[in-house]
PDB file of N, CA and C in Angstrom:
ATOM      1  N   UNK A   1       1.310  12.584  27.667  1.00  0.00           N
ATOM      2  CA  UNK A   1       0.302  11.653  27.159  1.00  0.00           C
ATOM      3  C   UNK A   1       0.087  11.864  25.657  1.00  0.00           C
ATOM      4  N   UNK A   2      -0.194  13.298  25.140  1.00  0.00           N
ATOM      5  CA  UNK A   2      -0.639  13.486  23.828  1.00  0.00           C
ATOM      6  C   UNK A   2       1.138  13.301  23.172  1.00  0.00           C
ATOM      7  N   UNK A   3       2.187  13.641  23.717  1.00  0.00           N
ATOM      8  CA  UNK A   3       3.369  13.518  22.743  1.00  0.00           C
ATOM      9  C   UNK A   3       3.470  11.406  22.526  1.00  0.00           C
ATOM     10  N   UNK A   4       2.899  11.117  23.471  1.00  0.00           N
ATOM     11  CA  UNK A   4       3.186   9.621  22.588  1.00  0.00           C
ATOM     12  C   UNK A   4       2.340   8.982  22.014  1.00  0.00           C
ATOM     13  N   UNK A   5       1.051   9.595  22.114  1.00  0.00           N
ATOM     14  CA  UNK A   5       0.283   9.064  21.142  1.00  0.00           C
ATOM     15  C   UNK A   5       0.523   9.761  19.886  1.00  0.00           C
ATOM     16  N   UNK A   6       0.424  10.994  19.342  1.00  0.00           N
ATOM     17  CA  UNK A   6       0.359  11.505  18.550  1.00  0.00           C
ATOM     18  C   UNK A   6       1.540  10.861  17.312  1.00  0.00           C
ATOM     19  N   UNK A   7       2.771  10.699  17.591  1.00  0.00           N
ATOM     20  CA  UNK A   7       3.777   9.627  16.653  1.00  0.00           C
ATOM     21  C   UNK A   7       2.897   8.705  15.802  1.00  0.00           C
ATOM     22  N   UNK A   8       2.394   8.148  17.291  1.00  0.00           N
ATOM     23  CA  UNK A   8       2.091   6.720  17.436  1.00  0.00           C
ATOM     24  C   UNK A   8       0.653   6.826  15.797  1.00  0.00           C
ATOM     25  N   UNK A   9      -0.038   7.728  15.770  1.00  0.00           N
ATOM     26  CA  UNK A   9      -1.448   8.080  15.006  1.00  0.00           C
ATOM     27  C   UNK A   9      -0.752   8.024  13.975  1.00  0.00           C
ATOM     28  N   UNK A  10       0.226   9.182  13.649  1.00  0.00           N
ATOM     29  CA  UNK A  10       1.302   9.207  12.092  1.00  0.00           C
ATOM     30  C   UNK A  10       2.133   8.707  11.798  1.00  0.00           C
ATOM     31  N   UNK A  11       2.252   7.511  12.244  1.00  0.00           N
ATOM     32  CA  UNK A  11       3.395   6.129  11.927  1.00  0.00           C
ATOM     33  C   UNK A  11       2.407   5.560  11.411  1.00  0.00           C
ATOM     34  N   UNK A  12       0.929   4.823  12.471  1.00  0.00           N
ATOM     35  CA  UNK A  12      -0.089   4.113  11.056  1.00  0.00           C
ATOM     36  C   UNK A  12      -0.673   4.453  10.396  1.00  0.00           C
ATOM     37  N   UNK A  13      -0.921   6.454  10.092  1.00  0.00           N
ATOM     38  CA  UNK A  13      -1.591   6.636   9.274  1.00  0.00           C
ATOM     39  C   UNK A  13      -0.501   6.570   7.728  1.00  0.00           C
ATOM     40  N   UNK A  14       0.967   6.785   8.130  1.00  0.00           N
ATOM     41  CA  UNK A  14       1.731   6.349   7.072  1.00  0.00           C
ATOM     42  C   UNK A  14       2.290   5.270   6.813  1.00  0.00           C
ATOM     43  N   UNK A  15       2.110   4.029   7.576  1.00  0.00           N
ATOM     44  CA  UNK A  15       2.008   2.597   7.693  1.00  0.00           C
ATOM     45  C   UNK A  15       0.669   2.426   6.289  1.00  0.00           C
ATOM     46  N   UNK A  16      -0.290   2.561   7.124  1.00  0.00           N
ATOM     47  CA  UNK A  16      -1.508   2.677   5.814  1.00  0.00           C
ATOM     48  C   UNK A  16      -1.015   3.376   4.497  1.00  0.00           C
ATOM     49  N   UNK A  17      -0.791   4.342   4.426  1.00  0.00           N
ATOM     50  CA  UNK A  17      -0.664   5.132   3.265  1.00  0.00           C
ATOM     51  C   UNK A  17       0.850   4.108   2.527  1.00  0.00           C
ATOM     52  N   UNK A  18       1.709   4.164   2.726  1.00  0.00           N
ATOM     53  CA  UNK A  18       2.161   2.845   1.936  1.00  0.00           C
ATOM     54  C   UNK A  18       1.550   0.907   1.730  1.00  0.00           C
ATOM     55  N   UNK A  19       0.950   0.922   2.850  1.00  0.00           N
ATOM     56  CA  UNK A  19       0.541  -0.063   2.350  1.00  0.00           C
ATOM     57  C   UNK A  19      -0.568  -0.126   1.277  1.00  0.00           C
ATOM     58  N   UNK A  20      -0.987   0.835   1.038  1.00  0.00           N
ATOM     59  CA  UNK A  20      -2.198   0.784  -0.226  1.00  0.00           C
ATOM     60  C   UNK A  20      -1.221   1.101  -1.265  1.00  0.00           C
ATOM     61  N   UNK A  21      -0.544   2.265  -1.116  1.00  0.00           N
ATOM     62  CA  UNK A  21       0.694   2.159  -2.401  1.00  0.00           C
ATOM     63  C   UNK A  21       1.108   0.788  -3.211  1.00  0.00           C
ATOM     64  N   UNK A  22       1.847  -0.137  -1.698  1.00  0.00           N
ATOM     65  CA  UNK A  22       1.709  -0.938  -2.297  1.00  0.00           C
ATOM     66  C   UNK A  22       1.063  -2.015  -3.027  1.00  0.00           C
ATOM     67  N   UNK A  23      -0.017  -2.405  -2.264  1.00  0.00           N
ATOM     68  CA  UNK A  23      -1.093  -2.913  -2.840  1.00  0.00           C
ATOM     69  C   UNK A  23      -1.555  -2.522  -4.314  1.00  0.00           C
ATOM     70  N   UNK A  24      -1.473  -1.427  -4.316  1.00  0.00           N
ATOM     71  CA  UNK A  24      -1.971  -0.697  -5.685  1.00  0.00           C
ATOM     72  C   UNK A  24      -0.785  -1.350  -7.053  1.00  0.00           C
ATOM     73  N   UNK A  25       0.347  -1.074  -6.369  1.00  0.00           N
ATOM     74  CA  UNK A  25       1.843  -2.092  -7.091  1.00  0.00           C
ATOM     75  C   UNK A  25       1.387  -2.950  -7.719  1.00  0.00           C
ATOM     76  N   UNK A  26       1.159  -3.739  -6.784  1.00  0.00           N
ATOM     77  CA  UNK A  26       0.716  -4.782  -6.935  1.00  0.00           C
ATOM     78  C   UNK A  26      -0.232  -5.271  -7.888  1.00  0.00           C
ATOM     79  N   UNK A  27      -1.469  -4.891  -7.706  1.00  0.00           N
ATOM     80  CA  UNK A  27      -2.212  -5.141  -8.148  1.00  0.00           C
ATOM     81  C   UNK A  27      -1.994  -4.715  -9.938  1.00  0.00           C
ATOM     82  N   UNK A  28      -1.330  -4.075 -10.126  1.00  0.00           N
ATOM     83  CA  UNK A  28      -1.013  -3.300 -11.300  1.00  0.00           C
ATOM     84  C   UNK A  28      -0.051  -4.226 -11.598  1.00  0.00           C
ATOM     85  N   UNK A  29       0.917  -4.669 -11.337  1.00  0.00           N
ATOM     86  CA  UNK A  29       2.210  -5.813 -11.676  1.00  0.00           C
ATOM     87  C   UNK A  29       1.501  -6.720 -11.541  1.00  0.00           C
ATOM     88  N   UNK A  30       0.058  -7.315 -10.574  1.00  0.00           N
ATOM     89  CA  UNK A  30      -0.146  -8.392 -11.748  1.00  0.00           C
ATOM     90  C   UNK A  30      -1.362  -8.413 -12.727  1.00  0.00           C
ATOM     91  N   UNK A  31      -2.109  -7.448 -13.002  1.00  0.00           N
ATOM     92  CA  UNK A  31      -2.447  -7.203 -14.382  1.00  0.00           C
ATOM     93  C   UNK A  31      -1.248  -7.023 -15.525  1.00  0.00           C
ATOM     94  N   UNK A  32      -0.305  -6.195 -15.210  1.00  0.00           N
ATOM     95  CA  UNK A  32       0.435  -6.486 -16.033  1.00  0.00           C
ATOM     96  C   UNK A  32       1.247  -7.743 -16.581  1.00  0.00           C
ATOM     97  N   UNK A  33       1.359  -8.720 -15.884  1.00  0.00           N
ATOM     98  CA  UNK A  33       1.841 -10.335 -15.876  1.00  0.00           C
ATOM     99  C   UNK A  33       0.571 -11.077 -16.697  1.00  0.00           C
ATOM    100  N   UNK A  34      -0.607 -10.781 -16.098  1.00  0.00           N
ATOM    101  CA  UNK A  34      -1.932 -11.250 -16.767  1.00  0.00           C
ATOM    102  C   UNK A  34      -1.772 -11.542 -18.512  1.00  0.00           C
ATOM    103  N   UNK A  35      -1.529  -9.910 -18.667  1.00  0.00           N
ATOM    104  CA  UNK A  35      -1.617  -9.492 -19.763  1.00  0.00           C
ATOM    105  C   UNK A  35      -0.551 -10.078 -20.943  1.00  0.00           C
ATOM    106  N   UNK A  36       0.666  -9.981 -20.150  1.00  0.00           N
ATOM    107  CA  UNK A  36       1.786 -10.887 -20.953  1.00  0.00           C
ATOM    108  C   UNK A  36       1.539 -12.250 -20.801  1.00  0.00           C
ATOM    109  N   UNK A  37       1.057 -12.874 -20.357  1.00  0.00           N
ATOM    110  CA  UNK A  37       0.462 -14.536 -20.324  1.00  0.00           C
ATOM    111  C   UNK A  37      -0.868 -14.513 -21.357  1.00  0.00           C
ATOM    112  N   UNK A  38      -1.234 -13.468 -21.764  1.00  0.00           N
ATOM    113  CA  UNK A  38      -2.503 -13.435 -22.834  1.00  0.00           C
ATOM    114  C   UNK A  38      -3.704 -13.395 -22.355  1.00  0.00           C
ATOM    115  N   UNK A  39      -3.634 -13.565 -21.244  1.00  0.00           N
ATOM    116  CA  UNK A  39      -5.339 -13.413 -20.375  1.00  0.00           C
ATOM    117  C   UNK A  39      -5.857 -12.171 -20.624  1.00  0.00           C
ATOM    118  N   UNK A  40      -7.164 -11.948 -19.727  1.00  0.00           N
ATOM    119  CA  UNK A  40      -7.791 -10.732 -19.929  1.00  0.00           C
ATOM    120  C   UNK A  40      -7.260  -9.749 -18.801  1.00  0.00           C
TER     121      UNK A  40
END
């Protein structure tokens, strides 16, 4: 019981942990686009 959940916990806790990575990307590539278009 605990061997298949336990994967299962640290696949989305590192599912999550890249998805804010990316998000963070993101969010940073498009301030940076912002910025080359002259906006604030």
């Amino acid at each position: 019981m605990w061997l298949g959940y336990v994967p299962r916990l640290s696949h989305a806790r590192h599912a999550s942990a890249l998805h804010a990575m990316a998000s963070a990307l993101g969010q940073r590539a498009h301030h940076m686009t912002t910025i080359a278009d002259g906006g604030c």
